[in-house]
PDB file of N, CA and C in Angstrom:
ATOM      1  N   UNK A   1     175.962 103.275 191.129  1.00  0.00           N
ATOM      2  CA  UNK A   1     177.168 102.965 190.383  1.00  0.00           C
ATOM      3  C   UNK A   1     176.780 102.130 189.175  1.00  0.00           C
ATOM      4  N   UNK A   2     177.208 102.545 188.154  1.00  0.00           N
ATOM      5  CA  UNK A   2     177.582 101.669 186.718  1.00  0.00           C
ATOM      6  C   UNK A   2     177.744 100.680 186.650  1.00  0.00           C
ATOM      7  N   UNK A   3     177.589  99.541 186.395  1.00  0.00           N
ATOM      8  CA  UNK A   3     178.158  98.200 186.199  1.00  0.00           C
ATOM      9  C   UNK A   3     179.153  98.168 185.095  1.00  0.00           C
ATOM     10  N   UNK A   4     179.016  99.072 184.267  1.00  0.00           N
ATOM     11  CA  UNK A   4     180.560  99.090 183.356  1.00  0.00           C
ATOM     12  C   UNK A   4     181.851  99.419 184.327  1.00  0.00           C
ATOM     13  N   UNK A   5     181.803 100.211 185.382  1.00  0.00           N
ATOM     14  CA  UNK A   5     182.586 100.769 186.096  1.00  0.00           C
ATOM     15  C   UNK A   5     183.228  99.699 186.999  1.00  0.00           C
ATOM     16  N   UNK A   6     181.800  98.673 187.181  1.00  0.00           N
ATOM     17  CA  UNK A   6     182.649  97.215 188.226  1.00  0.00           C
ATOM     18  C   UNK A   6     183.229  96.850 187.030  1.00  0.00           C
ATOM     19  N   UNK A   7     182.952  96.370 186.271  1.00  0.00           N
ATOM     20  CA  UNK A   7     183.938  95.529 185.008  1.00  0.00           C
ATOM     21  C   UNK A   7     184.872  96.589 184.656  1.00  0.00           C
ATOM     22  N   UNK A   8     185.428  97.379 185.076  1.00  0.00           N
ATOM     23  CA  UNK A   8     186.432  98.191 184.308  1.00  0.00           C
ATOM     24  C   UNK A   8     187.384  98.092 185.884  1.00  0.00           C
ATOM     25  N   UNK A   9     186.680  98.264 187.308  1.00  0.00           N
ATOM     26  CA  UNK A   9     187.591  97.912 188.112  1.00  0.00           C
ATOM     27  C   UNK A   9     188.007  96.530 188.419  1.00  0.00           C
ATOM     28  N   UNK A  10     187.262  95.471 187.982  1.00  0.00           N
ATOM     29  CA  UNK A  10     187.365  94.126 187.846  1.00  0.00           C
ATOM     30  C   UNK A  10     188.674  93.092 187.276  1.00  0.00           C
ATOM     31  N   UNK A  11     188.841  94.203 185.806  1.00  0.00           N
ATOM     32  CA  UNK A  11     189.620  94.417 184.944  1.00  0.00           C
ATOM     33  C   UNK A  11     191.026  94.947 185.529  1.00  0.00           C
ATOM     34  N   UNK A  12     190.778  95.758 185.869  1.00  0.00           N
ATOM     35  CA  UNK A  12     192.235  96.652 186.718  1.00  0.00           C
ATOM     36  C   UNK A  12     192.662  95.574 188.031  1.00  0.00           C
ATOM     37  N   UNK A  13     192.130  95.188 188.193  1.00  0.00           N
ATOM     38  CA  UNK A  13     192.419  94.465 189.792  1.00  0.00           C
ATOM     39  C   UNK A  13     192.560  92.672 189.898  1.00  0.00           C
ATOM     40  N   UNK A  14     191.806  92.221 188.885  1.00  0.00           N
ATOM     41  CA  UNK A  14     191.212  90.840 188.588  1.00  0.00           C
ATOM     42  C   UNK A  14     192.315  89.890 188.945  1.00  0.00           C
ATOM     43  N   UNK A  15     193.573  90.292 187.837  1.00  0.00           N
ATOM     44  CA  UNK A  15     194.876  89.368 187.646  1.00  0.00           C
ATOM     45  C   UNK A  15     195.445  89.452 189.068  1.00  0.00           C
ATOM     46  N   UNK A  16     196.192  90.200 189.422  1.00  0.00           N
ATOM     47  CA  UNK A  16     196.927  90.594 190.789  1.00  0.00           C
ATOM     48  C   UNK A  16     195.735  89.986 192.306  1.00  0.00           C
ATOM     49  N   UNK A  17     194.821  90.235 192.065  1.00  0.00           N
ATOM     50  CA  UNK A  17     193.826  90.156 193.093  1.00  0.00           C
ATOM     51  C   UNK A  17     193.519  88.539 193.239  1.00  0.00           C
ATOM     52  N   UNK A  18     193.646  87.491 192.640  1.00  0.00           N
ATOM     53  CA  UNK A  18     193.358  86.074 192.432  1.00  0.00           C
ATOM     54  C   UNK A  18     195.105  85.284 192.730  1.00  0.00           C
ATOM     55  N   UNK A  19     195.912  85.934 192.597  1.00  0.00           N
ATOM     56  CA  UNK A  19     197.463  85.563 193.082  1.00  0.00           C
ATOM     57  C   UNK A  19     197.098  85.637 194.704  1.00  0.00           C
ATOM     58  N   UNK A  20     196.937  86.873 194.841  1.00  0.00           N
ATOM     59  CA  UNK A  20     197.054  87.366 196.025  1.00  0.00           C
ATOM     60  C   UNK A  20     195.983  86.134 197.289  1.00  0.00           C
ATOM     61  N   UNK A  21     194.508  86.228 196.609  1.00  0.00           N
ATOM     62  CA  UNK A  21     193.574  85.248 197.428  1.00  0.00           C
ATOM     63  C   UNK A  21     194.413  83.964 197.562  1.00  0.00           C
ATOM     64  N   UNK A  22     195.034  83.395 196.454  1.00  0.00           N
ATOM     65  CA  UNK A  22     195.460  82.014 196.406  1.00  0.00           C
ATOM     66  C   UNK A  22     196.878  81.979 197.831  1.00  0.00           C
ATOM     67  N   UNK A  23     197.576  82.841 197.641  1.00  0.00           N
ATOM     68  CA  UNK A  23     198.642  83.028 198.488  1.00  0.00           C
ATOM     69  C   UNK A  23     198.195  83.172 200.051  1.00  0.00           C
ATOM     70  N   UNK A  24     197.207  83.981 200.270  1.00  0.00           N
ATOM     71  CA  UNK A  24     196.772  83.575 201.416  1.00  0.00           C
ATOM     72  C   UNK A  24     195.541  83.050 202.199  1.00  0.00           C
ATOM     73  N   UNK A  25     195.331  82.012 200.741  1.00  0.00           N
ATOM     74  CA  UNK A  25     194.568  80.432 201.351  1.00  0.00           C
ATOM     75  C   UNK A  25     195.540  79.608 201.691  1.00  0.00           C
ATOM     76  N   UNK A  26     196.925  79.882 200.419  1.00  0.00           N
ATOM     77  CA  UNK A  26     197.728  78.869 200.847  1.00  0.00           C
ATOM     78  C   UNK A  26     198.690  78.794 202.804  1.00  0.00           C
ATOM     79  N   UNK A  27     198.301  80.121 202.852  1.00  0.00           N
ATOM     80  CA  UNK A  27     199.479  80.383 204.035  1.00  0.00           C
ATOM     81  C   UNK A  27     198.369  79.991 205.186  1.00  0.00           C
ATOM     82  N   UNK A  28     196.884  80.137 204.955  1.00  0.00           N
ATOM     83  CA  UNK A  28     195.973  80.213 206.278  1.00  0.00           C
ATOM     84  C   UNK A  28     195.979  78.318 206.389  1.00  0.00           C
ATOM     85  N   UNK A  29     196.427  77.616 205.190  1.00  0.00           N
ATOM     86  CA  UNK A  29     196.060  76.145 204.814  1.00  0.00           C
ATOM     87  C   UNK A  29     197.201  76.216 205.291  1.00  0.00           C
ATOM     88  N   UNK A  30     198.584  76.171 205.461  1.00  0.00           N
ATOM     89  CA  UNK A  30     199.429  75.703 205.643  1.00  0.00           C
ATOM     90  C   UNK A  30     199.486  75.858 207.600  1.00  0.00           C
ATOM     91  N   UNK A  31     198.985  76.969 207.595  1.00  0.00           N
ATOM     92  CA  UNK A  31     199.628  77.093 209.455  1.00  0.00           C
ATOM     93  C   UNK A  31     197.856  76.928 209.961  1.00  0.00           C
ATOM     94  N   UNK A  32     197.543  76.157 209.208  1.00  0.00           N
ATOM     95  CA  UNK A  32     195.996  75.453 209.859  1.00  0.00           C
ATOM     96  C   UNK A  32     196.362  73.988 210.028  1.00  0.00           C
ATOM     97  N   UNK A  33     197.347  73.204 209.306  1.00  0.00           N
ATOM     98  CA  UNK A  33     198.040  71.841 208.729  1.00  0.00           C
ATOM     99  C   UNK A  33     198.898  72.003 210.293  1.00  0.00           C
ATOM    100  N   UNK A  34     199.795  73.230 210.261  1.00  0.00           N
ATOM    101  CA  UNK A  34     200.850  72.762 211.027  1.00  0.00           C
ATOM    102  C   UNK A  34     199.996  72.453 212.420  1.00  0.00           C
ATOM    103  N   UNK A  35     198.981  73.383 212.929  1.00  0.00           N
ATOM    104  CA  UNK A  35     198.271  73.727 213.719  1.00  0.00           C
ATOM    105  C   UNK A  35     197.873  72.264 214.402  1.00  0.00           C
ATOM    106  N   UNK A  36     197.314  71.115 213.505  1.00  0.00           N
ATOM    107  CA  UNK A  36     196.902  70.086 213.406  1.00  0.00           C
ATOM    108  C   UNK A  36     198.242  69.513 213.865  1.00  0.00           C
ATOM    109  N   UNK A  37     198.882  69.406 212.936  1.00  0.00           N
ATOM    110  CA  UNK A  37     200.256  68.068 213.548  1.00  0.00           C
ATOM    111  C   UNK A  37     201.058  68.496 214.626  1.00  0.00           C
ATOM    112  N   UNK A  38     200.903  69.670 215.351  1.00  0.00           N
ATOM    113  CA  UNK A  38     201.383  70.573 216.437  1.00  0.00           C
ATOM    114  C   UNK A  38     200.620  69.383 217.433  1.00  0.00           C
ATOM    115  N   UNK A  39     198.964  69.613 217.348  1.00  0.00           N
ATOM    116  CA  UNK A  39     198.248  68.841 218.354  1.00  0.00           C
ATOM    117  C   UNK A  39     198.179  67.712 218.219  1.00  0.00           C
ATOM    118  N   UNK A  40     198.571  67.041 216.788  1.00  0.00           N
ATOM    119  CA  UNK A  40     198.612  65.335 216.779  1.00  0.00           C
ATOM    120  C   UNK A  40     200.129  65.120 217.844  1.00  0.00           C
ATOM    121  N   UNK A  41     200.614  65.962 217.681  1.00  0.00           N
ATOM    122  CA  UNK A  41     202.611  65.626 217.918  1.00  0.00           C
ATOM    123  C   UNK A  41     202.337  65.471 219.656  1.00  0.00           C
ATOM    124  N   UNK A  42     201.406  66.557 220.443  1.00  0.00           N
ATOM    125  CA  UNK A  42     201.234  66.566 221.521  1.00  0.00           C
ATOM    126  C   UNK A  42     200.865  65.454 221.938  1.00  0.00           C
ATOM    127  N   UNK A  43     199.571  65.031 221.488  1.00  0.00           N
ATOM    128  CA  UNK A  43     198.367  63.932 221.677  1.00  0.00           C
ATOM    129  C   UNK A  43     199.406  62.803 221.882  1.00  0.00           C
ATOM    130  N   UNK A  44     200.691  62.255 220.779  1.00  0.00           N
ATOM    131  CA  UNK A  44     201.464  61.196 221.074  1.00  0.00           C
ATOM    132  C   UNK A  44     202.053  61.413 221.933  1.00  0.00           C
ATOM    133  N   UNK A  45     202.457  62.024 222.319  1.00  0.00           N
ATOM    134  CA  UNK A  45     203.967  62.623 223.502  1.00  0.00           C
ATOM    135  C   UNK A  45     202.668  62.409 225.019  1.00  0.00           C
ATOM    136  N   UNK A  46     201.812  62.848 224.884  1.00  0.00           N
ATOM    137  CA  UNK A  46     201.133  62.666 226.325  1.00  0.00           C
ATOM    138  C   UNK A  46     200.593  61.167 226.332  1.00  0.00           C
ATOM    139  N   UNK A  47     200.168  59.957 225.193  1.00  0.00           N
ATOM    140  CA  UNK A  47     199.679  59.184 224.838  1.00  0.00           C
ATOM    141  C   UNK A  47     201.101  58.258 225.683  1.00  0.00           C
ATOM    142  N   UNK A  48     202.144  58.437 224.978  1.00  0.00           N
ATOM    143  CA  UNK A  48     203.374  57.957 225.289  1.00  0.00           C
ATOM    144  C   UNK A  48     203.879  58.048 226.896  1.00  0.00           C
ATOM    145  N   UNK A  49     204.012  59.228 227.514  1.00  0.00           N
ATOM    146  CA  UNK A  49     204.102  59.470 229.138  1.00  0.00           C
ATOM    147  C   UNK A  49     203.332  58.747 229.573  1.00  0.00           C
ATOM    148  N   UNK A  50     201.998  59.030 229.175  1.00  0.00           N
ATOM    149  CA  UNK A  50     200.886  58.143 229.917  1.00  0.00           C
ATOM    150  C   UNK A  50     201.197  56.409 230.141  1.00  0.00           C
ATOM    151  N   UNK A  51     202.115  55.698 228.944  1.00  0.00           N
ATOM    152  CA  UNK A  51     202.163  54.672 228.759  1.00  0.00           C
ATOM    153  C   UNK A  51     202.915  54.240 229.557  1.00  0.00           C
ATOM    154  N   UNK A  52     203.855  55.162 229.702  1.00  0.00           N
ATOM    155  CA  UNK A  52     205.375  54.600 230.654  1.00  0.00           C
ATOM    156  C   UNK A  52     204.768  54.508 231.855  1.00  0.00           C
ATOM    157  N   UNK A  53     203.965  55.667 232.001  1.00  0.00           N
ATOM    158  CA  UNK A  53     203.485  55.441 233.985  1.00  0.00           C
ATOM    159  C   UNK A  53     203.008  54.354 233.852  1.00  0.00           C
ATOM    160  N   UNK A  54     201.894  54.081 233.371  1.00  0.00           N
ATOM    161  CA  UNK A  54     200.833  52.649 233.305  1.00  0.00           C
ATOM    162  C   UNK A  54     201.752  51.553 233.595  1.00  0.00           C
ATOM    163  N   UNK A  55     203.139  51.619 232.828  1.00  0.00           N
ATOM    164  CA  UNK A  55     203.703  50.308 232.833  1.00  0.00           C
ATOM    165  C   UNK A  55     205.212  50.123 233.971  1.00  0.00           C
ATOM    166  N   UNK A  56     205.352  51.091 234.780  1.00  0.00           N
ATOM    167  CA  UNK A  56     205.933  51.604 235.443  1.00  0.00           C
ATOM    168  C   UNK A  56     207.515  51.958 235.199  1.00  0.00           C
ATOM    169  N   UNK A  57     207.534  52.655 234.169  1.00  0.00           N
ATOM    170  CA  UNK A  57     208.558  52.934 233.437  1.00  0.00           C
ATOM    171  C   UNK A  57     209.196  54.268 234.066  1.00  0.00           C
ATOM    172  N   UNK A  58     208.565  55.015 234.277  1.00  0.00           N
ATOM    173  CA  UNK A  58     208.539  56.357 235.169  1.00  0.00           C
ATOM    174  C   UNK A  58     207.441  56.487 236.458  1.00  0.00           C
ATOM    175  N   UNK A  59     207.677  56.995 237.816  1.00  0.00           N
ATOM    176  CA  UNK A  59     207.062  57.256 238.801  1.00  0.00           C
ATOM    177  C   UNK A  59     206.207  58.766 238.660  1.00  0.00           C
ATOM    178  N   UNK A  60     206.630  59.395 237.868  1.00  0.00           N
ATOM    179  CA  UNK A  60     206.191  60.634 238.447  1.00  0.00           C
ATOM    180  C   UNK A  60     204.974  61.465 237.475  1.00  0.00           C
ATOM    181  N   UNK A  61     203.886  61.688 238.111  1.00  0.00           N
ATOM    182  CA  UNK A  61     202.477  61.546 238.008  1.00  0.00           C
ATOM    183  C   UNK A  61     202.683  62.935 237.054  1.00  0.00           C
ATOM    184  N   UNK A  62     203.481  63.957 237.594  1.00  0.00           N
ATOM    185  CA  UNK A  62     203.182  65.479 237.602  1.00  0.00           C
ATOM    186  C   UNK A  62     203.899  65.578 235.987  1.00  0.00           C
ATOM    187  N   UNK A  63     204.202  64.907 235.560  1.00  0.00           N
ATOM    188  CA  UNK A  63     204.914  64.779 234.075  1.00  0.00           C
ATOM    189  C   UNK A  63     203.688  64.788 233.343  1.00  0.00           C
ATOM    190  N   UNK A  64     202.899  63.375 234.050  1.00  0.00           N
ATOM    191  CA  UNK A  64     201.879  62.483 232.668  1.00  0.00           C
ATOM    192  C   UNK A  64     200.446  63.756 232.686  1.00  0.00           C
ATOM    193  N   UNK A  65     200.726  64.338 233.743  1.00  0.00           N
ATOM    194  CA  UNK A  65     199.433  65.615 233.965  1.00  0.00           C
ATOM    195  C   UNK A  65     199.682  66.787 233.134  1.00  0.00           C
ATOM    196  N   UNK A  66     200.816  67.190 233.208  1.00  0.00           N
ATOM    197  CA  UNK A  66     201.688  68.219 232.504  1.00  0.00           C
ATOM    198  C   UNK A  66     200.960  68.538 231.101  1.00  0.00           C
ATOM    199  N   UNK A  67     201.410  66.709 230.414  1.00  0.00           N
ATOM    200  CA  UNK A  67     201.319  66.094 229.311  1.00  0.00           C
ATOM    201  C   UNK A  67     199.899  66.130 228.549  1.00  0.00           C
ATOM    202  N   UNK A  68     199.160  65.466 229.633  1.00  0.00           N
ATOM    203  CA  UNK A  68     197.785  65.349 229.233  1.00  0.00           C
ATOM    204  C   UNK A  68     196.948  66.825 229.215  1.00  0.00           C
ATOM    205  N   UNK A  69     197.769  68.004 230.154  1.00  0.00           N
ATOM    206  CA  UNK A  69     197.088  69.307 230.235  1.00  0.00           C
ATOM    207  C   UNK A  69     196.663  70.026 228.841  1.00  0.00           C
ATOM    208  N   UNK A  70     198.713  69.692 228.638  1.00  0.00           N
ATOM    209  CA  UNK A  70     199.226  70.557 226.979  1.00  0.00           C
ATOM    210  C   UNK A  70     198.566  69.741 226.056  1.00  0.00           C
ATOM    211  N   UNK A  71     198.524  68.447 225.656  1.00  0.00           N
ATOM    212  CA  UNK A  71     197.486  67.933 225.084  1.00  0.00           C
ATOM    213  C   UNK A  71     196.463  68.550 224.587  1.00  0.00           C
ATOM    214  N   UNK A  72     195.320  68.600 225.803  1.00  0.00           N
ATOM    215  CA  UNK A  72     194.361  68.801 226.116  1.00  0.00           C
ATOM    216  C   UNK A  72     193.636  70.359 225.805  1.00  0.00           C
ATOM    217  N   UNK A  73     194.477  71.272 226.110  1.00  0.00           N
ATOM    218  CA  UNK A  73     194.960  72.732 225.637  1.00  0.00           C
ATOM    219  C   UNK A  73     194.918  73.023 224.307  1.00  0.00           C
ATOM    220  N   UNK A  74     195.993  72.243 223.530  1.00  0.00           N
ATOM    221  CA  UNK A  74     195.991  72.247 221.981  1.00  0.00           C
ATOM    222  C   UNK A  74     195.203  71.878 221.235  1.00  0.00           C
ATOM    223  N   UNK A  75     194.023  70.591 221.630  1.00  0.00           N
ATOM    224  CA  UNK A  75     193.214  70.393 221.464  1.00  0.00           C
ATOM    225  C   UNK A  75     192.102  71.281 221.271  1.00  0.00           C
ATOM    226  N   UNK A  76     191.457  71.403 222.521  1.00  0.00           N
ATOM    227  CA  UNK A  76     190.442  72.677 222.526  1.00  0.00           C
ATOM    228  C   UNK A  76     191.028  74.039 221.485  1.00  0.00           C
ATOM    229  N   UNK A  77     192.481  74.641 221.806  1.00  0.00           N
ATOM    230  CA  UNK A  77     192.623  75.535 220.713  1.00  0.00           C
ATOM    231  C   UNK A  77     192.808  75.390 218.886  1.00  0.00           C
ATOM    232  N   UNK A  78     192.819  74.029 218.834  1.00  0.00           N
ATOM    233  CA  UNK A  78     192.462  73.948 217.366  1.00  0.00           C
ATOM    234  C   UNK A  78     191.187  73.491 217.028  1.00  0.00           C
ATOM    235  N   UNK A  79     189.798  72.982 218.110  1.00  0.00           N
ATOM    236  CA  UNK A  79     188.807  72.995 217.815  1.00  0.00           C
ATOM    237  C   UNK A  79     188.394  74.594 217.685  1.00  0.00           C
ATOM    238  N   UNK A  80     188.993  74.820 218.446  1.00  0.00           N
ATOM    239  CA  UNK A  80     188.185  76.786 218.103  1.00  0.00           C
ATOM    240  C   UNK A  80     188.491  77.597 216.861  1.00  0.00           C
ATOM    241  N   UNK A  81     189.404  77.508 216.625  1.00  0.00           N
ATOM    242  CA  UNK A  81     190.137  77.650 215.618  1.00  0.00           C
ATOM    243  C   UNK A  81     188.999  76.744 214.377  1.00  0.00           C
ATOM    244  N   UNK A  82     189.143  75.696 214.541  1.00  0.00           N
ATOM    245  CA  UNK A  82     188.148  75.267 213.577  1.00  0.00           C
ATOM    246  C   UNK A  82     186.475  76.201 213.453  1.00  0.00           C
ATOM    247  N   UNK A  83     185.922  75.831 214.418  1.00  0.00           N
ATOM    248  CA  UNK A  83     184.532  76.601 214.723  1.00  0.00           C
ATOM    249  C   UNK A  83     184.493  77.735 214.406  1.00  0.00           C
ATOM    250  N   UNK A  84     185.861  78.716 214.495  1.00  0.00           N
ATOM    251  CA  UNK A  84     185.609  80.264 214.324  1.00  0.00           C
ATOM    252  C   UNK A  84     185.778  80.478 212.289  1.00  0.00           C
ATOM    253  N   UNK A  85     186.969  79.457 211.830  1.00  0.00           N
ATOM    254  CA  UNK A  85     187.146  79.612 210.471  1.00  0.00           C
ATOM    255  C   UNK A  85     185.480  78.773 209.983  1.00  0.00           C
ATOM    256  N   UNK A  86     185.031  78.543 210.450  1.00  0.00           N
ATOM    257  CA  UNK A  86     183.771  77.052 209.504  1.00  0.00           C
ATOM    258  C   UNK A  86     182.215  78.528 210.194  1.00  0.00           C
ATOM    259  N   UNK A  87     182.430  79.635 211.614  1.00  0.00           N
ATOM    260  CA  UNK A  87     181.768  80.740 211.368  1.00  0.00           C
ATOM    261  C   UNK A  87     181.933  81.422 210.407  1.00  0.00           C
ATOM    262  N   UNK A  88     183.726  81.999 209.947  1.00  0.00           N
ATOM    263  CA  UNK A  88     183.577  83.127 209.074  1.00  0.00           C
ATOM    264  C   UNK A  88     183.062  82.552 207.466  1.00  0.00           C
ATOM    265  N   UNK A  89     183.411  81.138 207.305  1.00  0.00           N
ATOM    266  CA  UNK A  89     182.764  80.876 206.174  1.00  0.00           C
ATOM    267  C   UNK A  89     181.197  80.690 205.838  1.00  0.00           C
ATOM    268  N   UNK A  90     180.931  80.550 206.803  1.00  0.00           N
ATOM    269  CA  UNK A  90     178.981  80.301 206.710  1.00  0.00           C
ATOM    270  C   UNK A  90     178.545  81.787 206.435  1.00  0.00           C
ATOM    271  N   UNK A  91     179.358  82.958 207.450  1.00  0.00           N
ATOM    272  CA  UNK A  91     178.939  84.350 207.491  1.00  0.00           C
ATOM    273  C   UNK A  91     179.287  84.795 205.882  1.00  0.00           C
ATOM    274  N   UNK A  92     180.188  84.440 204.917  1.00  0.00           N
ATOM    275  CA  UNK A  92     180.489  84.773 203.739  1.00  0.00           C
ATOM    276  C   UNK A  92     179.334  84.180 202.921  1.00  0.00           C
ATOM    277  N   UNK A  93     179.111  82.767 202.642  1.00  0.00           N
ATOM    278  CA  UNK A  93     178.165  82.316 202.178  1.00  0.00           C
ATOM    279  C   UNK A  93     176.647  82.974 202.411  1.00  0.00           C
ATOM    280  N   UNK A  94     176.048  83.657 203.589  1.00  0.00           N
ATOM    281  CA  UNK A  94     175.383  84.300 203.652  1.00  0.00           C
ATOM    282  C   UNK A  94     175.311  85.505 203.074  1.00  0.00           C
ATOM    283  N   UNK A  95     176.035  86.062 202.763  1.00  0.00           N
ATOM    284  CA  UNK A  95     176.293  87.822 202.364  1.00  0.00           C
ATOM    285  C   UNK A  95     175.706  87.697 201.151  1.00  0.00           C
ATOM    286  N   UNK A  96     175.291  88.951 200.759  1.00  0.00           N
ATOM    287  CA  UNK A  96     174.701  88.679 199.219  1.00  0.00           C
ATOM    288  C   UNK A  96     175.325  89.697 198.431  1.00  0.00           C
ATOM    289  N   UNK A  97     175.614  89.566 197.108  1.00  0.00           N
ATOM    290  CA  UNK A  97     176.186  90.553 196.535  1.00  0.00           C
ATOM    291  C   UNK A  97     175.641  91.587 195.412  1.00  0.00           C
TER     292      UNK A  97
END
């Protein structure tokens, strides 16, 4: 292939094609954000149960476990989530063009 032919499809595609990337960095950045304060929101809410038992505010164990599970859950699924987006970017940086 031509290299006039990449700059002529470059050209055809360039404008529309750089909207488009930005729009969905912004949407993968935004429900990567929520993703985060989803598991911060948990982390307090089980942080909080936990507190009341400690101080005997509530008796019942099977709440603060519940708590600490879903926590714990959201956790691990936004570390993966991290690890798999911080793979596909190393695998891009590798590619050669």
């Amino acid at each position: 292939m031509r290299i006039e032919s990449l700059q002529t499809i470059n050209q055809l595609i360039g404008q529309d094609n750089n909207k488009d990337q930005k729009t969905v960095f912004g949407d993968f950045f935004d429900a990567a954000m929520n993703r985060v304060n989803e598991t911060n929101a948990l982390e307090k809410e089980a942080n909080d149960i936990t507190l009341d038992f400690i101080l005997g505010e509530t008796d019942n164990i099977h709440d603060v476990m519940i708590a600490q599970e879903k926590a714990n859950v959201a956790l691990q699924y936004t570390v993966e989530i991290r690890n798999k987006t911080l793979d596909a970017y190393n695998e891009l940086m590798r590619m050669q063009i």
